[in-house]
Protein backbone atom coordinates (compact mmCIF):
# COMPACT_ATOMS: atom_id res chain seq x y z
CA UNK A 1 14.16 -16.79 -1.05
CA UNK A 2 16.63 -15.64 1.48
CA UNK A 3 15.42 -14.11 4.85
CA UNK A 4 16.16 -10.28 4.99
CA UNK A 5 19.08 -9.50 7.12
CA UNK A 6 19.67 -5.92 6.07
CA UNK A 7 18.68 -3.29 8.70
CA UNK A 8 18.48 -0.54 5.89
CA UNK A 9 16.32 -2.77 3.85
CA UNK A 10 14.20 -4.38 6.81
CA UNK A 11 13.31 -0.51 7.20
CA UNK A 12 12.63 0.01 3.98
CA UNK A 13 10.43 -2.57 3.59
CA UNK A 14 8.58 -1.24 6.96
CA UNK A 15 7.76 2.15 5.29
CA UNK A 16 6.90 0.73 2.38
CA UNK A 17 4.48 -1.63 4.04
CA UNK A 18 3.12 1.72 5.76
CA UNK A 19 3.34 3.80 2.87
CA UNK A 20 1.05 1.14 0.79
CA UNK A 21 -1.39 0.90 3.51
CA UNK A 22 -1.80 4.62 3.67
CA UNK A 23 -2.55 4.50 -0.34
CA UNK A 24 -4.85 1.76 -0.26
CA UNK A 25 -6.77 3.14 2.98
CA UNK A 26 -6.77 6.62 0.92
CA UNK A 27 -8.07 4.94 -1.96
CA UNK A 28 -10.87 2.77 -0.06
CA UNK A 29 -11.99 6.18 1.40
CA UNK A 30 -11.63 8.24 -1.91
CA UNK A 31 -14.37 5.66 -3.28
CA UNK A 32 -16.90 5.72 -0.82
CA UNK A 33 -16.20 8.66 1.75
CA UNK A 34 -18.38 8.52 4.87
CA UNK A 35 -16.74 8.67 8.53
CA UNK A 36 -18.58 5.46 9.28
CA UNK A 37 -16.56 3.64 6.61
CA UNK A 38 -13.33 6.00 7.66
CA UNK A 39 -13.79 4.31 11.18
CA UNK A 40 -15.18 0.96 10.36
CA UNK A 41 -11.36 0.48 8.37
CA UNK A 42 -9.80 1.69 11.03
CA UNK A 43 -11.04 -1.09 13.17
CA UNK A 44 -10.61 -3.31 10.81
CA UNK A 45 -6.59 -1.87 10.70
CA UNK A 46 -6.33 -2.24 15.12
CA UNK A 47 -8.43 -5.10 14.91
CA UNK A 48 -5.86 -7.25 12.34
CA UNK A 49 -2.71 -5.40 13.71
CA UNK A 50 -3.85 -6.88 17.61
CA UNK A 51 -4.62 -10.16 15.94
CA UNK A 52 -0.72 -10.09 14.74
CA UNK A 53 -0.04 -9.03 17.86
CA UNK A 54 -1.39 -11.77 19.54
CA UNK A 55 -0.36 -14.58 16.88
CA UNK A 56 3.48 -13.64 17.52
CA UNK A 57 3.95 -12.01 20.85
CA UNK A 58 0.77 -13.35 23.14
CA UNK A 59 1.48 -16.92 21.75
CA UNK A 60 5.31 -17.12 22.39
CA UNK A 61 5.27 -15.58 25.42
CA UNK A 62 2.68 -16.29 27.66
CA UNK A 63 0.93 -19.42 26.07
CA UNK A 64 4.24 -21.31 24.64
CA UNK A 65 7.12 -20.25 25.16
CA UNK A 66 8.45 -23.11 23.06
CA UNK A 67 7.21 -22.47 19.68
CA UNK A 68 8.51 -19.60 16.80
CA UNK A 69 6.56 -18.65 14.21
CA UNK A 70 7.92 -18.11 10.89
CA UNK A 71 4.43 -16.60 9.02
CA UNK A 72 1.09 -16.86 9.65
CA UNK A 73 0.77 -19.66 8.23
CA UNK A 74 3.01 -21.40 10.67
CA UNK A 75 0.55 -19.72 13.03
CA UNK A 76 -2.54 -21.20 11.74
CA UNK A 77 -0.56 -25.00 11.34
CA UNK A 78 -0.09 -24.59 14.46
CA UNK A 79 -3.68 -23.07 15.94
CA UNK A 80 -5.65 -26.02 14.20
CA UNK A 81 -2.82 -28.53 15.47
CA UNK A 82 -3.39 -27.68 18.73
CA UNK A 83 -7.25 -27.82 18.49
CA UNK A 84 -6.99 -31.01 17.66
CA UNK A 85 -4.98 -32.48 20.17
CA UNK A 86 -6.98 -30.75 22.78
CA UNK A 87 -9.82 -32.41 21.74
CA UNK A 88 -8.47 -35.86 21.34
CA UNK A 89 -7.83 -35.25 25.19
């Protein structure tokens, strides 16, 4: 599959992406309403969204500036790489 160069479609995809998380948080809460769970998945929502955060920016700019992540997967590759060769050290 080719990457997405499209800036109409890149933003479409965004607000799709947003508009399917809004669903599926509205359908989480429409099952079990309570504002515990209402704020428990929103920490779960910051929570993952900083871990991104962190995977992408953090990563390639303060810790190596070297390396570009194509996925999280690449990002986890790379995370248990690097665990190992610090411990081989």
């Amino acid at each position: 599959m080719a990457d997405l160069k499209n800036p109409k479609l890149i933003w479409l995809k965004g607000w799709l992406f947003l508009a399917a998380g809004l669903l599926a948080s509205a359908g989480l809460l429409s099952e079990a309403f309570s504002w515990r769970v209402a704020l428990l998945l929103a920490v779960a929502v910051w929570c993952f969204c900083r871990f991104y955060y962190f995977a992408f920016y953090v990563i390639e700019h303060y810790t190596d500036p070297g390396y570009k992540f194509a996925g999280l997967w690449d990002f986890v590759k790379y995370a248990l790489g690097r665990r190992r060769r610090s411990e081989e050290t």
